[in-house]
PDB file of N, CA and C in Angstrom:
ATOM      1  N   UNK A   1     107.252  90.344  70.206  1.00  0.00           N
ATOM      2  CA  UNK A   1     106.671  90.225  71.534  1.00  0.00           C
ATOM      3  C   UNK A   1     106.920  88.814  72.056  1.00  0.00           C
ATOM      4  N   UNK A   2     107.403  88.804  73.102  1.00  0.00           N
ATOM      5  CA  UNK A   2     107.642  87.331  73.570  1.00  0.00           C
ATOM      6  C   UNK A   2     106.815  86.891  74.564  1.00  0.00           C
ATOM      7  N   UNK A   3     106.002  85.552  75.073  1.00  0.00           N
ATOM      8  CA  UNK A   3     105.636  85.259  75.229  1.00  0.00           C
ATOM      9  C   UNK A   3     105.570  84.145  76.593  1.00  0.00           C
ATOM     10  N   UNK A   4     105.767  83.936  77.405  1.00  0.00           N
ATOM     11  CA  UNK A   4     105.746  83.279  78.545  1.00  0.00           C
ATOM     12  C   UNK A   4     105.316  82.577  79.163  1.00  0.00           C
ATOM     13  N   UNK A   5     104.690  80.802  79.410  1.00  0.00           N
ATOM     14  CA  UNK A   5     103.941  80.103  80.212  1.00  0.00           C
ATOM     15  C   UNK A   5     105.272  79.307  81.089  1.00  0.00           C
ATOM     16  N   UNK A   6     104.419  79.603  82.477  1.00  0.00           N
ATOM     17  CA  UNK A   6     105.261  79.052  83.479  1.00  0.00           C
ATOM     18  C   UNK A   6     104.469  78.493  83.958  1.00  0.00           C
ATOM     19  N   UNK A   7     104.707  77.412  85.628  1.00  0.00           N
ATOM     20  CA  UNK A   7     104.129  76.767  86.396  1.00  0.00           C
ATOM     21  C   UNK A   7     104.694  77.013  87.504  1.00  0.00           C
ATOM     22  N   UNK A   8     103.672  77.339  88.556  1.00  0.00           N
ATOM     23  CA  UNK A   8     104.428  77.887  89.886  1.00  0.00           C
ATOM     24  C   UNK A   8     103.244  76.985  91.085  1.00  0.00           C
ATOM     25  N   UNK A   9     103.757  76.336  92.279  1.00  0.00           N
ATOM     26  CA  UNK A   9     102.655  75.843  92.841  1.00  0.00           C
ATOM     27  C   UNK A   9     102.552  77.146  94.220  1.00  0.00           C
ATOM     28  N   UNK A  10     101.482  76.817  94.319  1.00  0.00           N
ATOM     29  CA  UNK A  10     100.822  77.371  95.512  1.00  0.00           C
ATOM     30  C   UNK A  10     101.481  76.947  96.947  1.00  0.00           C
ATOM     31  N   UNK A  11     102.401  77.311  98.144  1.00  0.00           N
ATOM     32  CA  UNK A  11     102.376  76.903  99.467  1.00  0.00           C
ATOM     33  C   UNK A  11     101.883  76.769 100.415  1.00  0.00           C
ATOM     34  N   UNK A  12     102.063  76.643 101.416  1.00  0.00           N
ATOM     35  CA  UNK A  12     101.709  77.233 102.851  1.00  0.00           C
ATOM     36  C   UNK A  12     101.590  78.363 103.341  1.00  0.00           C
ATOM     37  N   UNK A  13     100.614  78.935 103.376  1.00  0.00           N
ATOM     38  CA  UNK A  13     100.284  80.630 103.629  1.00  0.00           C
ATOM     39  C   UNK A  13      99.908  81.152 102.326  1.00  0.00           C
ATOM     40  N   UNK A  14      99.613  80.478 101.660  1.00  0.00           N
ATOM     41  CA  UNK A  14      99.529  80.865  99.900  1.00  0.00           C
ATOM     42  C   UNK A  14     100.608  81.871  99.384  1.00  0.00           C
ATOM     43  N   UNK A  15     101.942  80.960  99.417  1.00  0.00           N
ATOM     44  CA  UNK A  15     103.319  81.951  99.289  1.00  0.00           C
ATOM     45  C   UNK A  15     103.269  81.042  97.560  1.00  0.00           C
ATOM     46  N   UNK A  16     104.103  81.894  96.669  1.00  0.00           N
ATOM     47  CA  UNK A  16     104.014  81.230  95.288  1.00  0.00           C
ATOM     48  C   UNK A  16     105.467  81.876  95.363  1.00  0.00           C
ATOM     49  N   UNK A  17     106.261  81.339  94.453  1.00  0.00           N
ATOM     50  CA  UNK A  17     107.620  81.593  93.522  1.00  0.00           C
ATOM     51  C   UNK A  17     107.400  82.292  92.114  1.00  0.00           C
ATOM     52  N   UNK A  18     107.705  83.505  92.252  1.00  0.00           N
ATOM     53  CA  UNK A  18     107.897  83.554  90.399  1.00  0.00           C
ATOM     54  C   UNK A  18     109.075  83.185  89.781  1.00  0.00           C
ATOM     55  N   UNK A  19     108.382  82.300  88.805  1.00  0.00           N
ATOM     56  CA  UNK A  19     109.794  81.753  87.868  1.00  0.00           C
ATOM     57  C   UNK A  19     110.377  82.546  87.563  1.00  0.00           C
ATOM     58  N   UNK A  20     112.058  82.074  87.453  1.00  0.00           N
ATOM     59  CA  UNK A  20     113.324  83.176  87.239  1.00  0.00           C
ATOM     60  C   UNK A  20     113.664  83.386  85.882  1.00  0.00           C
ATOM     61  N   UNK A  21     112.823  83.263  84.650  1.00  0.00           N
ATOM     62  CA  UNK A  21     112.738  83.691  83.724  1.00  0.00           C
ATOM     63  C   UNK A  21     111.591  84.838  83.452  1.00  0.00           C
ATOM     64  N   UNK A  22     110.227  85.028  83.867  1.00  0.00           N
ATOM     65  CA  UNK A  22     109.090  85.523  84.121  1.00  0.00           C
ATOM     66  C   UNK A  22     110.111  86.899  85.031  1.00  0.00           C
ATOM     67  N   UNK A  23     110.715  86.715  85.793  1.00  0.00           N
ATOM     68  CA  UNK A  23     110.998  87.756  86.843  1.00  0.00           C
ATOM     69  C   UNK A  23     111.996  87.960  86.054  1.00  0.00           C
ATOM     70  N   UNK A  24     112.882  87.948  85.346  1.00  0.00           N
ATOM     71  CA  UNK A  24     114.214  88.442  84.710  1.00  0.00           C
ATOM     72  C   UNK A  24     113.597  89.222  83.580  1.00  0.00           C
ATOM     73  N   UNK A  25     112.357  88.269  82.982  1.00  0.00           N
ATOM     74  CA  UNK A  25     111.900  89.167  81.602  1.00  0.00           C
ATOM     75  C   UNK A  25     111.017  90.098  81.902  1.00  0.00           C
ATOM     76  N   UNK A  26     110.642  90.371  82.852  1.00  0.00           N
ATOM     77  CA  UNK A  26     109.873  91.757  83.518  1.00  0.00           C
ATOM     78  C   UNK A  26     110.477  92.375  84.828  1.00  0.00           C
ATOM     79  N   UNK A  27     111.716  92.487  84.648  1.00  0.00           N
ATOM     80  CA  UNK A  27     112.706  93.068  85.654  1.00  0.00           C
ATOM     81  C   UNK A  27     112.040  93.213  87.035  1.00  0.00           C
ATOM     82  N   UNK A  28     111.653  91.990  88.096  1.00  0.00           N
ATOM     83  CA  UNK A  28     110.950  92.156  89.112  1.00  0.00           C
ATOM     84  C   UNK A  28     111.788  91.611  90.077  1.00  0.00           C
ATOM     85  N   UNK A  29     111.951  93.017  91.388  1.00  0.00           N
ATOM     86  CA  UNK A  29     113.558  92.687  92.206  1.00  0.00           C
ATOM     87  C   UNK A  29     112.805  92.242  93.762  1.00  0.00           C
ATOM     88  N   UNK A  30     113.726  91.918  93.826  1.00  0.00           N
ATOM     89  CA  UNK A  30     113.507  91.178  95.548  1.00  0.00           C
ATOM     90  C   UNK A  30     112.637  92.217  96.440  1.00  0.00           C
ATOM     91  N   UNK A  31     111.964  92.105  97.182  1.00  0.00           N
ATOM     92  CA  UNK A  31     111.324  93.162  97.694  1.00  0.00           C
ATOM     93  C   UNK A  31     110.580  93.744  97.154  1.00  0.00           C
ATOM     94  N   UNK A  32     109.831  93.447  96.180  1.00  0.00           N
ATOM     95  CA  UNK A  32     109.083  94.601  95.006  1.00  0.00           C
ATOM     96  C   UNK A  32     107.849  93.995  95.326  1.00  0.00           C
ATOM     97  N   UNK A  33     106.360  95.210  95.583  1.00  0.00           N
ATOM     98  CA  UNK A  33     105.286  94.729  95.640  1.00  0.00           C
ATOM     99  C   UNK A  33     104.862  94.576  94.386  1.00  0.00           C
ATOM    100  N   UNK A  34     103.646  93.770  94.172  1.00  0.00           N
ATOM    101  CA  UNK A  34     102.814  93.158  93.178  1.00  0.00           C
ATOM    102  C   UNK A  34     101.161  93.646  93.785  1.00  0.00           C
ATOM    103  N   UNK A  35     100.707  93.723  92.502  1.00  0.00           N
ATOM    104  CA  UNK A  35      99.517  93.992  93.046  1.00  0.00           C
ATOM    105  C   UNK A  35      98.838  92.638  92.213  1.00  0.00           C
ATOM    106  N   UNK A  36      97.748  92.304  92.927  1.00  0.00           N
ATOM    107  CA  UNK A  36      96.580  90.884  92.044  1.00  0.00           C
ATOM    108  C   UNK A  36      95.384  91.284  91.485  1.00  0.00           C
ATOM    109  N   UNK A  37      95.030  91.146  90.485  1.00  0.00           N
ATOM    110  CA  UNK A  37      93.767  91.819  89.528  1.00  0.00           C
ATOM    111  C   UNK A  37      93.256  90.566  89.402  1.00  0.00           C
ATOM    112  N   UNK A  38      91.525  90.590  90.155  1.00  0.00           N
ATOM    113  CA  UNK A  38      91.053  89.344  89.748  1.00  0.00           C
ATOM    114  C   UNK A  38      89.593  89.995  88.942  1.00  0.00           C
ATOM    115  N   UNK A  39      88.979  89.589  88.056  1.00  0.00           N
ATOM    116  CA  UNK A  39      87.526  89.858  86.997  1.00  0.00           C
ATOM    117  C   UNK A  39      86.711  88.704  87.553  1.00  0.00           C
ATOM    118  N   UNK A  40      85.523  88.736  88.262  1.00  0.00           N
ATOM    119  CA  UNK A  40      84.579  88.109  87.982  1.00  0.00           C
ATOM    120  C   UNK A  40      84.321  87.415  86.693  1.00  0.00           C
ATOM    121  N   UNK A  41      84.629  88.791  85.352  1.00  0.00           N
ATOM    122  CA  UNK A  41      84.016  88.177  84.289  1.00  0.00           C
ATOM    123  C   UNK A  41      84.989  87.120  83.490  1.00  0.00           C
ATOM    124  N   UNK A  42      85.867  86.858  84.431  1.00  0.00           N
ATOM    125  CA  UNK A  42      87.217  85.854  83.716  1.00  0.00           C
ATOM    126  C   UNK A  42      87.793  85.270  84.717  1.00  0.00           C
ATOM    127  N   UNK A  43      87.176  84.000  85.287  1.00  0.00           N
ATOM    128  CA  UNK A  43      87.704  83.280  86.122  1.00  0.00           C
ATOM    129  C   UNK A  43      88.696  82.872  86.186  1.00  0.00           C
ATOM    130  N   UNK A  44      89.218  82.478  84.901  1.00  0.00           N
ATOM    131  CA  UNK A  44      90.520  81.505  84.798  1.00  0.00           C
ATOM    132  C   UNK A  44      91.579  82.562  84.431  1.00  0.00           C
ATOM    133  N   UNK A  45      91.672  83.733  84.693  1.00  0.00           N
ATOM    134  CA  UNK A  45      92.632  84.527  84.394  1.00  0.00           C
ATOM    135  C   UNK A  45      93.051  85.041  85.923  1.00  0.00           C
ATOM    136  N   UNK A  46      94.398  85.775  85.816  1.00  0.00           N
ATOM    137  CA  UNK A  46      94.466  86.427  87.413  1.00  0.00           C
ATOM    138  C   UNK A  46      95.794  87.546  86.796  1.00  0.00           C
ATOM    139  N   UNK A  47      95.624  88.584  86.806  1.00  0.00           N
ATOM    140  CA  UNK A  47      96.491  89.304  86.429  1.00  0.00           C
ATOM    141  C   UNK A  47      97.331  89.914  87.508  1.00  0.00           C
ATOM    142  N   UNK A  48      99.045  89.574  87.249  1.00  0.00           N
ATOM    143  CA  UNK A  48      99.645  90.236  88.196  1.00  0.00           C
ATOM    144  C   UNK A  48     100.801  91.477  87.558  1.00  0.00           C
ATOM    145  N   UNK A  49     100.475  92.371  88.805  1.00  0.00           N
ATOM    146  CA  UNK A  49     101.295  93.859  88.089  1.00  0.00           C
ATOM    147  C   UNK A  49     102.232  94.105  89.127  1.00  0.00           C
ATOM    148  N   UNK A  50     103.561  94.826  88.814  1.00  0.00           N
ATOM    149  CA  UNK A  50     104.401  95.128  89.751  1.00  0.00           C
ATOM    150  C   UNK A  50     103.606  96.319  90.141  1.00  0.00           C
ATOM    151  N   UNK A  51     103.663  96.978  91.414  1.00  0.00           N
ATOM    152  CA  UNK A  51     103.289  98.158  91.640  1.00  0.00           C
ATOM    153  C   UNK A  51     104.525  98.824  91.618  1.00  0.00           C
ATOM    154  N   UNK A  52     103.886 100.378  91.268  1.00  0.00           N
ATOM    155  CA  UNK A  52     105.292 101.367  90.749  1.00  0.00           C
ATOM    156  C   UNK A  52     105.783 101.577  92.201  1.00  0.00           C
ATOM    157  N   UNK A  53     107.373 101.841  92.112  1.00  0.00           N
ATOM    158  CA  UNK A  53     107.866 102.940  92.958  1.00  0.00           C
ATOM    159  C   UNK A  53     107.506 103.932  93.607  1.00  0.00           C
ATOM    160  N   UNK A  54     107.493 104.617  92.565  1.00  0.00           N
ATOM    161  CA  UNK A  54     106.608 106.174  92.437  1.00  0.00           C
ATOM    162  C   UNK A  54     106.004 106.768  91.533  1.00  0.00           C
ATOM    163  N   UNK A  55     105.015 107.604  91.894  1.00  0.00           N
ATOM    164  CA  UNK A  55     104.886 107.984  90.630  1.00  0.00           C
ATOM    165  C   UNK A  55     105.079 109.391  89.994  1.00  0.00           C
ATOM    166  N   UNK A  56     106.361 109.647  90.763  1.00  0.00           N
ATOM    167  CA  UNK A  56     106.602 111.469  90.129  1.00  0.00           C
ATOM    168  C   UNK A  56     107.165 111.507  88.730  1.00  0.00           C
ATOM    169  N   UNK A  57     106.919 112.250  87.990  1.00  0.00           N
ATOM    170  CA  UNK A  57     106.909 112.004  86.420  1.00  0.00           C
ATOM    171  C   UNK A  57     106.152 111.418  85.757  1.00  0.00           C
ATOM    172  N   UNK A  58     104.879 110.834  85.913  1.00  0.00           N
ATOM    173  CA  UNK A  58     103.904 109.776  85.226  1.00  0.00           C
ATOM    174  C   UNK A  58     103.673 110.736  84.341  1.00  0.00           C
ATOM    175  N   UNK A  59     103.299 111.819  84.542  1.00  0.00           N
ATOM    176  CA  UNK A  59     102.288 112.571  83.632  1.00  0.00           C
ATOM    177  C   UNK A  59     103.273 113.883  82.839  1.00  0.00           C
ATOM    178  N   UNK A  60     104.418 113.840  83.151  1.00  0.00           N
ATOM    179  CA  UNK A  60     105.365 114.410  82.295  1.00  0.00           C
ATOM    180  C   UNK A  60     105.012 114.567  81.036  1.00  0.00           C
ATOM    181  N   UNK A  61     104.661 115.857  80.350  1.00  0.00           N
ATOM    182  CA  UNK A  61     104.140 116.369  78.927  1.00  0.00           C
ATOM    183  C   UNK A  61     102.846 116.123  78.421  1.00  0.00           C
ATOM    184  N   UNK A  62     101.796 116.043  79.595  1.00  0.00           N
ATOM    185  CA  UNK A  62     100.965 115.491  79.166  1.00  0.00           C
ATOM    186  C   UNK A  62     100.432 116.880  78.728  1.00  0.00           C
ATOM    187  N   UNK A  63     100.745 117.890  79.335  1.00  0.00           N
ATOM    188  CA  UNK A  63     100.124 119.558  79.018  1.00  0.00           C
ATOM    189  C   UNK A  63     100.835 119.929  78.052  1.00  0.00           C
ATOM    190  N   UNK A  64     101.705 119.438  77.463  1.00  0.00           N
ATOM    191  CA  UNK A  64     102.798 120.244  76.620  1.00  0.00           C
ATOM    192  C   UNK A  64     104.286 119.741  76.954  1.00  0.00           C
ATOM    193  N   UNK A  65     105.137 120.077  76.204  1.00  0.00           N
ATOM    194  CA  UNK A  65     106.499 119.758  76.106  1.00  0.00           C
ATOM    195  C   UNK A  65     107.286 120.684  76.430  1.00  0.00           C
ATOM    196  N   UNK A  66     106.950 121.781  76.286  1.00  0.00           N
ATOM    197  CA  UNK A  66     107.640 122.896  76.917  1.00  0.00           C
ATOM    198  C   UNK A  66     106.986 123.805  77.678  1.00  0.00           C
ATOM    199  N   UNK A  67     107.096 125.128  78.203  1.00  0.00           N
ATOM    200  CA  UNK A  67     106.619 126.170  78.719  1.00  0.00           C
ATOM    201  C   UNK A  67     105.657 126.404  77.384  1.00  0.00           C
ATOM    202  N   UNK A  68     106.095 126.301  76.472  1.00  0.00           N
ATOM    203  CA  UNK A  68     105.257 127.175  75.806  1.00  0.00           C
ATOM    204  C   UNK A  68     103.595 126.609  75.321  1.00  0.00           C
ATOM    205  N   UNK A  69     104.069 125.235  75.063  1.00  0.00           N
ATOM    206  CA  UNK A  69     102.960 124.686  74.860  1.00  0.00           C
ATOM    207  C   UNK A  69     101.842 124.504  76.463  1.00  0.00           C
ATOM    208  N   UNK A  70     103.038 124.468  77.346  1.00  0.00           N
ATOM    209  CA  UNK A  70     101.967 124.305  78.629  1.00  0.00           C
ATOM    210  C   UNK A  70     100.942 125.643  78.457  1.00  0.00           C
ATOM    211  N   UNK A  71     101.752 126.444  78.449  1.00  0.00           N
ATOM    212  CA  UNK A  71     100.996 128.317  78.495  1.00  0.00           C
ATOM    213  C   UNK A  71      99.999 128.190  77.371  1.00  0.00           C
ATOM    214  N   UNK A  72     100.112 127.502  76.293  1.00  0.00           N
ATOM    215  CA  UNK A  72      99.213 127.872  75.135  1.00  0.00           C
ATOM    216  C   UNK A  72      97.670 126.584  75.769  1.00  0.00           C
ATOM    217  N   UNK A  73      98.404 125.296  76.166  1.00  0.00           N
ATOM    218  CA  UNK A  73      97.029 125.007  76.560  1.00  0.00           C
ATOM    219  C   UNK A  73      96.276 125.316  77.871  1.00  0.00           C
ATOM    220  N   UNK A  74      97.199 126.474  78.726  1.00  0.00           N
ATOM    221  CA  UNK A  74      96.369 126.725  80.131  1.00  0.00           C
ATOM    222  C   UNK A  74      95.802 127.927  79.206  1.00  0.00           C
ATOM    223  N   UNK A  75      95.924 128.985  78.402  1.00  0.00           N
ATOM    224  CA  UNK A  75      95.516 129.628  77.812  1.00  0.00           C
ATOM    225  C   UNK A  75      93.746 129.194  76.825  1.00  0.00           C
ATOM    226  N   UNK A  76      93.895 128.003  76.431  1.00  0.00           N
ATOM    227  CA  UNK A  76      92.770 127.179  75.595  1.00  0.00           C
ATOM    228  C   UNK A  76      92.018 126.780  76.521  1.00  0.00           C
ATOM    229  N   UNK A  77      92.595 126.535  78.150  1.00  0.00           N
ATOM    230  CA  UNK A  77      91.496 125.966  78.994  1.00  0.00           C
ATOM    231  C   UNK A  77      90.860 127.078  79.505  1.00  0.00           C
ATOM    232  N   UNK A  78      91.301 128.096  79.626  1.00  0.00           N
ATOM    233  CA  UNK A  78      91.256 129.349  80.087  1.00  0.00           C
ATOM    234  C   UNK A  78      89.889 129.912  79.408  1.00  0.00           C
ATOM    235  N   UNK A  79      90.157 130.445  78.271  1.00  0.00           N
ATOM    236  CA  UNK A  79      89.071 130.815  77.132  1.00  0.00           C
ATOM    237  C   UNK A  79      87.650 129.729  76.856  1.00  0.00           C
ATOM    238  N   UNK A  80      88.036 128.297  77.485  1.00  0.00           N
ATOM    239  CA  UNK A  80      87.068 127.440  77.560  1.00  0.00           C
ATOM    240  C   UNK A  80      85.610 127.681  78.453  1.00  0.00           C
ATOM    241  N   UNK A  81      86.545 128.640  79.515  1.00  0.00           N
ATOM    242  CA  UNK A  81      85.761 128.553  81.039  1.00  0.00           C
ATOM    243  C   UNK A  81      84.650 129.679  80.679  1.00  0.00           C
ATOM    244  N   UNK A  82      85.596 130.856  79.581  1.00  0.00           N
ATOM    245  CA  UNK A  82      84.571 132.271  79.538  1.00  0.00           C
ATOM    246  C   UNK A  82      83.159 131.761  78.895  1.00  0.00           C
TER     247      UNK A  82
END
């Protein structure tokens, strides 16, 4: 796992730079939104996430891997309800 401390200052309009190692090692392209995660319970932290593209496929196999397993657990949810 590699590890990363950078220094980026704050501008005018509160515009920041991400360092071009930070952005190369988390493949983050020109135009790409970010979202900012701030905790009350952790001041000195500020977490930043790329926001996805999209999200069609997120949940790909989460019912099963095939037809069959999908059918066997709509079948288990099924028998749940009786």
């Amino acid at each position: 796992m590699a590890v990363f401390q950078s220094e980026t200052v704050i501008r005018a309009r509160n515009q920041i730079t991400i360092p071009k190692e930070i952005a190369e090692a988390r493949g983050l392209r020109k135009g790409q939104h970010l979202v900012f995660l701030v905790d009350d319970d952790r001041p000195d932290e500020l977490i930043v996430r790329p926001l996805r593209d999209s999200y069609a496929g997120i949940l790909t196999g989460i019912y099963g891997r095939d037809a069959a397993e999908r059918e066997a657990y709509i079948r288990g949810e099924r028998e749940a309800w009786s």
